[in-house]
PDB file of N, CA and C in Angstrom:
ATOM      1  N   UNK A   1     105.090  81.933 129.874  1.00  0.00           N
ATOM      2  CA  UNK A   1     106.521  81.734 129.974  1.00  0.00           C
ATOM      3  C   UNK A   1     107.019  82.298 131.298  1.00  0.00           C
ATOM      4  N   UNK A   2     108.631  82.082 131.595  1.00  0.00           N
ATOM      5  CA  UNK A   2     108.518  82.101 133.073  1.00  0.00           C
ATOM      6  C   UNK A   2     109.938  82.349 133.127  1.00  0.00           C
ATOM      7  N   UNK A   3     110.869  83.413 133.888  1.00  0.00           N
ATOM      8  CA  UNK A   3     112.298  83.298 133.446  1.00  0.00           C
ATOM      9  C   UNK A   3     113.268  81.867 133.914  1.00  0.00           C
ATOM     10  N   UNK A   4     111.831  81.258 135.058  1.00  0.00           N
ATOM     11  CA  UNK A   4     112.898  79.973 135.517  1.00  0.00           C
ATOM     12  C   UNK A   4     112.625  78.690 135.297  1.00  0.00           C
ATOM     13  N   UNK A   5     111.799  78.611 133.680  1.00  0.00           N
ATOM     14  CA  UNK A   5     111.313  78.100 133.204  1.00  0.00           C
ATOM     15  C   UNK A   5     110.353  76.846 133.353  1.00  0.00           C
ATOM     16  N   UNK A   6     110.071  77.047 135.171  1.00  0.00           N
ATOM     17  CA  UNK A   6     109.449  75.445 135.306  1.00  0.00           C
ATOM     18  C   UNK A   6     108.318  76.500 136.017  1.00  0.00           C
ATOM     19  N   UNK A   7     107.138  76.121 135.330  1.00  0.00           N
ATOM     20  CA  UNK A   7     105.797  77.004 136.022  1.00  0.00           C
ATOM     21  C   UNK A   7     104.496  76.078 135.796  1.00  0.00           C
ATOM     22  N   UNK A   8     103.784  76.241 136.856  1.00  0.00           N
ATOM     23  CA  UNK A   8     102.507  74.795 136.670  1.00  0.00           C
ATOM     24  C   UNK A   8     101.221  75.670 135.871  1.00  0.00           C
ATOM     25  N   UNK A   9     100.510  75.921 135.128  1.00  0.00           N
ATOM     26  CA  UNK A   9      99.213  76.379 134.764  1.00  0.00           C
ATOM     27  C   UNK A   9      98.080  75.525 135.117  1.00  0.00           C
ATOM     28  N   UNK A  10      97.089  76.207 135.666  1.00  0.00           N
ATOM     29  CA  UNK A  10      96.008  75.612 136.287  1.00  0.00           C
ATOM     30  C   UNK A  10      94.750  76.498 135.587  1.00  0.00           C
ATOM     31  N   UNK A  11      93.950  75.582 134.883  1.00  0.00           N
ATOM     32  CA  UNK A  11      92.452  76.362 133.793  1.00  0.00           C
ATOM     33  C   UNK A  11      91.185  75.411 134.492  1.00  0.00           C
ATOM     34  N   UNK A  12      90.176  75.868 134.683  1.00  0.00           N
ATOM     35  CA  UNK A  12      88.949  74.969 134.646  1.00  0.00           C
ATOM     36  C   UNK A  12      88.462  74.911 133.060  1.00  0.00           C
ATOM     37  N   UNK A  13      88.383  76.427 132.178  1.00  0.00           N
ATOM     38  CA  UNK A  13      87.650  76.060 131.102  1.00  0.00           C
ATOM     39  C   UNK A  13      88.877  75.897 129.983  1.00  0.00           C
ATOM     40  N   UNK A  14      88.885  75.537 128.744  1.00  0.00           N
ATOM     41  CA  UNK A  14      89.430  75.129 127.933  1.00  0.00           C
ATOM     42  C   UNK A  14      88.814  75.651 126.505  1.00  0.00           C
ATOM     43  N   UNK A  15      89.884  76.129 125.513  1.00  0.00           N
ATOM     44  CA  UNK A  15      89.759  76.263 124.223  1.00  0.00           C
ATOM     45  C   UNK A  15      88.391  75.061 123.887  1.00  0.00           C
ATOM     46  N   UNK A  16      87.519  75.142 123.229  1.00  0.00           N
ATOM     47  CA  UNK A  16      86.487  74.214 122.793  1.00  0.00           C
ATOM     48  C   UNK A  16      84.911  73.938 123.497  1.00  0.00           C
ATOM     49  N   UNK A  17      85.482  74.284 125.125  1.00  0.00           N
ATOM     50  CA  UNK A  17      84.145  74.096 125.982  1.00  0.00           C
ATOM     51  C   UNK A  17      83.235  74.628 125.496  1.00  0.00           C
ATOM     52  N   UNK A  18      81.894  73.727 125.891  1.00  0.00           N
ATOM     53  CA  UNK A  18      80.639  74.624 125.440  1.00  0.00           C
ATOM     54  C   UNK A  18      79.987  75.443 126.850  1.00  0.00           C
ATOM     55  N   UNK A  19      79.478  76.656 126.226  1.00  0.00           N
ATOM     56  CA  UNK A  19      79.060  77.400 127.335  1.00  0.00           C
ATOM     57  C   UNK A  19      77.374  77.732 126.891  1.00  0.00           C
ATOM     58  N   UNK A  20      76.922  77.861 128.582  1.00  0.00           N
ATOM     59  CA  UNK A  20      75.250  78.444 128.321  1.00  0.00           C
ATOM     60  C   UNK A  20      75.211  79.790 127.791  1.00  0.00           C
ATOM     61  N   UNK A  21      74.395  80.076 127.743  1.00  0.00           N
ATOM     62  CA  UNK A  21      73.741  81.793 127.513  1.00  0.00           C
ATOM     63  C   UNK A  21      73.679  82.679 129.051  1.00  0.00           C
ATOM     64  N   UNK A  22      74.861  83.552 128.814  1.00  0.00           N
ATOM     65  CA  UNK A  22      75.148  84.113 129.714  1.00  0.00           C
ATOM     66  C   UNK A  22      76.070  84.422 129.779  1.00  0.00           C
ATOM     67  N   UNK A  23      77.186  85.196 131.175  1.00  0.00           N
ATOM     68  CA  UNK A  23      78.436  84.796 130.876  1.00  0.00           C
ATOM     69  C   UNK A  23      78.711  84.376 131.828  1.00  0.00           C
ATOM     70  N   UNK A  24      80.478  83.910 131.640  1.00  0.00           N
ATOM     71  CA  UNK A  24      80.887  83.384 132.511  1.00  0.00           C
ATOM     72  C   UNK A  24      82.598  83.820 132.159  1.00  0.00           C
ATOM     73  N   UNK A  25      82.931  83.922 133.075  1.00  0.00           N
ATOM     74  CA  UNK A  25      84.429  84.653 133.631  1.00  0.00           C
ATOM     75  C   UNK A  25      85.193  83.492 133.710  1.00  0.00           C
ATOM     76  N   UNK A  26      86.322  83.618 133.033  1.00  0.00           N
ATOM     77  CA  UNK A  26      87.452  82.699 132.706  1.00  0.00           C
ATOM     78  C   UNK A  26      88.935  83.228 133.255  1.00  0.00           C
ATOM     79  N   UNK A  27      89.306  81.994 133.828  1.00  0.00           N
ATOM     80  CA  UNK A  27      90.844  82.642 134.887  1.00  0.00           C
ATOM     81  C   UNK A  27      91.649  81.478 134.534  1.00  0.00           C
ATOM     82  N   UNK A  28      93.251  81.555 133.892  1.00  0.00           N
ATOM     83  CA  UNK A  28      93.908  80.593 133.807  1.00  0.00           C
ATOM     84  C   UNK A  28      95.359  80.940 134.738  1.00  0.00           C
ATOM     85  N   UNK A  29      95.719  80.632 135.705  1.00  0.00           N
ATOM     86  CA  UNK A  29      96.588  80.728 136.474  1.00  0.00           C
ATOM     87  C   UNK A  29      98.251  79.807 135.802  1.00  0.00           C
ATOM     88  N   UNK A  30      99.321  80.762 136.379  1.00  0.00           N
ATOM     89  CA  UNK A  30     100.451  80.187 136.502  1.00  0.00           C
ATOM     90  C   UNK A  30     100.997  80.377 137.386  1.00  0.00           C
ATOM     91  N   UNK A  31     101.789  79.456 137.760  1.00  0.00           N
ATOM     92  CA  UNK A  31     102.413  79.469 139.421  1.00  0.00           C
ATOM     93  C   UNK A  31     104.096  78.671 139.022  1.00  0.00           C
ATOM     94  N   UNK A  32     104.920  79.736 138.986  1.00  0.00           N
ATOM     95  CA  UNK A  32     106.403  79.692 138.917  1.00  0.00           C
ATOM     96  C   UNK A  32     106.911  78.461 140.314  1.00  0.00           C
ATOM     97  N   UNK A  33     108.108  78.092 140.299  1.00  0.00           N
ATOM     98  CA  UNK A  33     108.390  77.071 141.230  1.00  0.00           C
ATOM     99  C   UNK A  33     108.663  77.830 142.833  1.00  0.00           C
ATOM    100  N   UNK A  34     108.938  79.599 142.424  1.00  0.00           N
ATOM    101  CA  UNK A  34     109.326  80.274 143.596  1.00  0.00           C
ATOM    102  C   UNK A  34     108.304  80.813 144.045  1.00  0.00           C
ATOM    103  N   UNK A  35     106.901  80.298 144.040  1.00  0.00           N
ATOM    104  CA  UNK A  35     105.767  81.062 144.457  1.00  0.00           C
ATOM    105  C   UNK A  35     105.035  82.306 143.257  1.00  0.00           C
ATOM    106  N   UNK A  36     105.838  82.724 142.646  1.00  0.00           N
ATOM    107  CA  UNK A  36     105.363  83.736 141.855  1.00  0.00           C
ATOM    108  C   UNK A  36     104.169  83.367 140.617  1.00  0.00           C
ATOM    109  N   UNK A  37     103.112  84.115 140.525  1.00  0.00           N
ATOM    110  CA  UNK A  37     101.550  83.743 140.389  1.00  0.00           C
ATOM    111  C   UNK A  37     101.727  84.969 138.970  1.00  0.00           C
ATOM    112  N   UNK A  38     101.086  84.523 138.075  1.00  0.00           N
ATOM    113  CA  UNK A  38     100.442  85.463 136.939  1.00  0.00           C
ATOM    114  C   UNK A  38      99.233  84.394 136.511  1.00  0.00           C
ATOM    115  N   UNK A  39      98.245  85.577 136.328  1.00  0.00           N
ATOM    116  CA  UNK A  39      97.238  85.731 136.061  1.00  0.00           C
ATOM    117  C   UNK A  39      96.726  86.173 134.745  1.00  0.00           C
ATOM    118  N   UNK A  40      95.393  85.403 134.037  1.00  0.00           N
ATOM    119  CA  UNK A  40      94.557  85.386 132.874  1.00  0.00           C
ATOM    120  C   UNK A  40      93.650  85.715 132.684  1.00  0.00           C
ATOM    121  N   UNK A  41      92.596  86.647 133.031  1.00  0.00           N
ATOM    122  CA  UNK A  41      91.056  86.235 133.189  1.00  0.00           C
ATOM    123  C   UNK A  41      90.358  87.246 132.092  1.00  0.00           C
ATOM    124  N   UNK A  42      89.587  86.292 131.628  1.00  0.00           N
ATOM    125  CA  UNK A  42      88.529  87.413 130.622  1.00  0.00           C
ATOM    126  C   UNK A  42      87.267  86.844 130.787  1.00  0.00           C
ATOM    127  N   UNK A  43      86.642  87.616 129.810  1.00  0.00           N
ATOM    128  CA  UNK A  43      85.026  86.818 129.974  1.00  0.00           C
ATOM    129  C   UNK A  43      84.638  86.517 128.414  1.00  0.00           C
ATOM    130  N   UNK A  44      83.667  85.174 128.604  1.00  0.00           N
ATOM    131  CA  UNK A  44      83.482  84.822 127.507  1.00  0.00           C
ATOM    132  C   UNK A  44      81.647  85.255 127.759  1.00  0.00           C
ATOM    133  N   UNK A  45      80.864  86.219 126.805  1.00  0.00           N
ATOM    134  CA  UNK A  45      79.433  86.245 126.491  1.00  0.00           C
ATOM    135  C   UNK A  45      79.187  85.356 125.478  1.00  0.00           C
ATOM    136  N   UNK A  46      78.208  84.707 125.989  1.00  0.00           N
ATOM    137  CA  UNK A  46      77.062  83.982 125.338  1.00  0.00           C
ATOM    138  C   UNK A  46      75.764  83.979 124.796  1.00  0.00           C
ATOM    139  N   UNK A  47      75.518  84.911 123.675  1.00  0.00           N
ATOM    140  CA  UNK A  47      74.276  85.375 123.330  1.00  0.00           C
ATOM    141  C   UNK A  47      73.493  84.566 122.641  1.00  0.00           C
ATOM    142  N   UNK A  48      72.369  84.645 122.638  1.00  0.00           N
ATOM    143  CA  UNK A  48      70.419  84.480 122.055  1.00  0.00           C
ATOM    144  C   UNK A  48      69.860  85.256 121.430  1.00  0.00           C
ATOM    145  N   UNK A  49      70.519  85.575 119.784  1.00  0.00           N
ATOM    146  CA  UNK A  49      69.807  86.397 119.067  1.00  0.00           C
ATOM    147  C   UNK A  49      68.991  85.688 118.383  1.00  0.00           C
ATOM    148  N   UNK A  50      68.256  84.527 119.012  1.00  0.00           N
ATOM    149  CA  UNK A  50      67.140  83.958 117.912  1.00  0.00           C
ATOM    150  C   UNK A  50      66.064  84.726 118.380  1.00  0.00           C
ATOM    151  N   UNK A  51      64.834  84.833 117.605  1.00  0.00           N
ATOM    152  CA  UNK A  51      63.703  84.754 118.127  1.00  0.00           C
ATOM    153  C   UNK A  51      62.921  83.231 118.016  1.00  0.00           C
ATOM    154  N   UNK A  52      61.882  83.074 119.529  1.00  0.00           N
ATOM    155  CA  UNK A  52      61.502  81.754 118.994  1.00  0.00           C
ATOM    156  C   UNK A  52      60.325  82.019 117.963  1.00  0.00           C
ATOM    157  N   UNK A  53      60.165  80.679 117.474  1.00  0.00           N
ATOM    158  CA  UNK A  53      59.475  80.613 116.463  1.00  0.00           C
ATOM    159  C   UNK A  53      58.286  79.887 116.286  1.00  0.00           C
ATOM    160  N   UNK A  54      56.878  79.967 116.303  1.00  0.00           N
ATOM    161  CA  UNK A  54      55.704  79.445 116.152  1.00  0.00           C
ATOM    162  C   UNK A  54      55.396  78.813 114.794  1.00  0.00           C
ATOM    163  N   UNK A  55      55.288  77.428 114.745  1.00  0.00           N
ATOM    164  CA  UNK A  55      54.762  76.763 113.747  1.00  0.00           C
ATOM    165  C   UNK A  55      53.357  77.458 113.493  1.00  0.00           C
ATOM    166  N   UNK A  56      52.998  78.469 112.990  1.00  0.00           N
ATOM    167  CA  UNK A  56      51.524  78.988 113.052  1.00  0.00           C
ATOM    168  C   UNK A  56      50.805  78.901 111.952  1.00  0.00           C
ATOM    169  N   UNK A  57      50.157  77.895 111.764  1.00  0.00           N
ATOM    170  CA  UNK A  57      49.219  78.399 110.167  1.00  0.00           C
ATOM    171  C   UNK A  57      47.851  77.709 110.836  1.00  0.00           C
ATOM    172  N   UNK A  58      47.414  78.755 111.508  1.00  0.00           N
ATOM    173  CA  UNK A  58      46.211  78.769 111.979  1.00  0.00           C
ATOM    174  C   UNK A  58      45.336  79.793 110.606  1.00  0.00           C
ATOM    175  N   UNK A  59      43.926  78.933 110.421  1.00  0.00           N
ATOM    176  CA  UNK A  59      43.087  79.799 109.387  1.00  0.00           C
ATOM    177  C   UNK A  59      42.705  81.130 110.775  1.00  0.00           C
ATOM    178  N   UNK A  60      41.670  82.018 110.081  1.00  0.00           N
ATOM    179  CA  UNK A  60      40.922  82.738 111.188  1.00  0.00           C
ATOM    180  C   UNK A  60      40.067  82.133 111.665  1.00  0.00           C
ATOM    181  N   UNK A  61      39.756  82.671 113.160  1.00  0.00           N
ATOM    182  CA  UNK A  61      38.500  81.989 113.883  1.00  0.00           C
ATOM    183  C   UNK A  61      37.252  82.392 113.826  1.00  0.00           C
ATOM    184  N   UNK A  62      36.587  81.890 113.427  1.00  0.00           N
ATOM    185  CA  UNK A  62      35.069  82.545 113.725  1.00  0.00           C
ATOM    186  C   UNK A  62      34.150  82.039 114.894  1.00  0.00           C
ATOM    187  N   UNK A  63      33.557  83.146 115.399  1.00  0.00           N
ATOM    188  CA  UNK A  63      32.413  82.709 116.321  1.00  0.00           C
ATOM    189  C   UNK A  63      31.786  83.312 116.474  1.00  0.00           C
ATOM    190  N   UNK A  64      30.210  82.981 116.477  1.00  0.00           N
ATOM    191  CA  UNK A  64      28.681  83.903 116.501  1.00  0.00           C
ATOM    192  C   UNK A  64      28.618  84.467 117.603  1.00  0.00           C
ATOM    193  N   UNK A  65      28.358  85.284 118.442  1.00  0.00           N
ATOM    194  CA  UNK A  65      27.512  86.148 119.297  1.00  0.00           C
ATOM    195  C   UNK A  65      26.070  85.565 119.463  1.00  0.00           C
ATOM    196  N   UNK A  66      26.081  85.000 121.025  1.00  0.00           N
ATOM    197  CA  UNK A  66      24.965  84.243 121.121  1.00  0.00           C
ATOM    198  C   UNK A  66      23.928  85.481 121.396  1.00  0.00           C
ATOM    199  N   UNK A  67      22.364  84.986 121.682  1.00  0.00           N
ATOM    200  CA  UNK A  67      21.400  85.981 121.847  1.00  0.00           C
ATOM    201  C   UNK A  67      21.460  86.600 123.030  1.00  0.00           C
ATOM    202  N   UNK A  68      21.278  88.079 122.958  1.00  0.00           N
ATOM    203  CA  UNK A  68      21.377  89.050 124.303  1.00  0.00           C
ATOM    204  C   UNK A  68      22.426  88.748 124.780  1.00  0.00           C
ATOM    205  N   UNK A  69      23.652  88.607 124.044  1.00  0.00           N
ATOM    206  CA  UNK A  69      25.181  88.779 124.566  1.00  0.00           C
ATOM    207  C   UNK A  69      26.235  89.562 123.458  1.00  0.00           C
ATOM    208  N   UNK A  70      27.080  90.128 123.718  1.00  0.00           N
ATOM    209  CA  UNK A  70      27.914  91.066 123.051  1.00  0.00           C
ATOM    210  C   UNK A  70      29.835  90.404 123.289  1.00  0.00           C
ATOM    211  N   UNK A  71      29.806  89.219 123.901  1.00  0.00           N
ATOM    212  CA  UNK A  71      30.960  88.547 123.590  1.00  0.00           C
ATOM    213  C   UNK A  71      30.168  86.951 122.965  1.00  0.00           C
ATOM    214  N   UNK A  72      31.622  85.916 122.472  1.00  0.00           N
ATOM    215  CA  UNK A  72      31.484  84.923 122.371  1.00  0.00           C
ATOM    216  C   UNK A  72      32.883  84.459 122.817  1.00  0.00           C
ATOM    217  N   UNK A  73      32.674  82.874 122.965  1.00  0.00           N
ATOM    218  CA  UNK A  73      33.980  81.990 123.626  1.00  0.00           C
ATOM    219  C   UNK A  73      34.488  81.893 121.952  1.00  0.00           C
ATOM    220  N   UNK A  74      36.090  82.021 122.451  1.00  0.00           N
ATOM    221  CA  UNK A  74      36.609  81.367 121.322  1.00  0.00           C
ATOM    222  C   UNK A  74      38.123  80.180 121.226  1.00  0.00           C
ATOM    223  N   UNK A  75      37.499  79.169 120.536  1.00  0.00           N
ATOM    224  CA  UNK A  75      39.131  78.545 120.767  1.00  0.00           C
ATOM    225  C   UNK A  75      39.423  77.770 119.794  1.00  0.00           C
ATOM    226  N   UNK A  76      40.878  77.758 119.849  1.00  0.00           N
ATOM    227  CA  UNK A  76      41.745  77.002 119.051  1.00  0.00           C
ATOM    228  C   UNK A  76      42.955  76.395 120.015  1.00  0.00           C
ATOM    229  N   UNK A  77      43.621  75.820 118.867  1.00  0.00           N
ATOM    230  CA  UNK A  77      44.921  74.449 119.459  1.00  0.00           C
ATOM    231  C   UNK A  77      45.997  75.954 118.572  1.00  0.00           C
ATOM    232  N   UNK A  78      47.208  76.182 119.616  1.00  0.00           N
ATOM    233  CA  UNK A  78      48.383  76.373 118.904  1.00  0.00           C
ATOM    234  C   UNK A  78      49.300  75.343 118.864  1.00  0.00           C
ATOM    235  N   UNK A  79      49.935  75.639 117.930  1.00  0.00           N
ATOM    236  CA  UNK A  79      51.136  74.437 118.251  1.00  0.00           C
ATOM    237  C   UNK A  79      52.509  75.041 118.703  1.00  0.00           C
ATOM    238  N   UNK A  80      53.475  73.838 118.432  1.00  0.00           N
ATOM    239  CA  UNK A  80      54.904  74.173 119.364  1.00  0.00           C
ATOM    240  C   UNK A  80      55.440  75.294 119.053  1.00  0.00           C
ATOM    241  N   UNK A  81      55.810  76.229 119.824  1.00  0.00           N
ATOM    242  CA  UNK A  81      56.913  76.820 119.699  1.00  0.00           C
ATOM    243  C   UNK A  81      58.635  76.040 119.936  1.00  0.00           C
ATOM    244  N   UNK A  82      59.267  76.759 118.938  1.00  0.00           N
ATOM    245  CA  UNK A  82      60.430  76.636 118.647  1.00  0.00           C
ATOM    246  C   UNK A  82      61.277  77.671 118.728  1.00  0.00           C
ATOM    247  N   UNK A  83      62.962  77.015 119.538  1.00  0.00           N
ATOM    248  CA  UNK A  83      64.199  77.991 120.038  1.00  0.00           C
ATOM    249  C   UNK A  83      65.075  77.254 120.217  1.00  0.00           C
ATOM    250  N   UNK A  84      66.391  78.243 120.270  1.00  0.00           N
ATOM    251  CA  UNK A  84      67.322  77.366 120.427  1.00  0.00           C
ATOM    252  C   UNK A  84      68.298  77.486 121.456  1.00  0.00           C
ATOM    253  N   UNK A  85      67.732  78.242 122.199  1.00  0.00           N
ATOM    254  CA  UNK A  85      68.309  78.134 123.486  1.00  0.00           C
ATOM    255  C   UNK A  85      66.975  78.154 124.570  1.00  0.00           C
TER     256      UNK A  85
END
């Protein structure tokens, strides 16, 4: 509001926007017809409290110890991980 009631407001972000993970600093300006400026700014955080998540139902692996050796190769397929950001 403005005592001389004609004032322009100028926003880039808007009630509804979607935002990334992170933040980001929000400024909504008003500018009275006589030059006179008030100011808005806050910040909106964007958090990632998921953890991602591994489709995992792997059995256990087994593998022999070849002769005159004390390791063996071992492998498997994982699958996707999943997140939501």
């Amino acid at each position: 509001m403005d005592n001389s009631g004609v004032f322009t407001v100028t926003q880039m972000d808007y009630p509804g926007d979607g935002f990334y993970v992170g933040f980001h600093n929000v400024t909504i300006t008003a500018v009275d017809e006589h030059g006179n400026i008030g100011i808005c700014s806050f910040t909106i955080i964007v958090k990632d409290n998921e953890d991602p998540e591994f489709n995992c139902s792997l059995p256990s692996v087994t593998v022999n110890v070849g002769m005159n050796s004390s390791s063996a190769q071992a492998d498997w397929i994982l699958e996707d991980a999943t997140d939501n950001a």
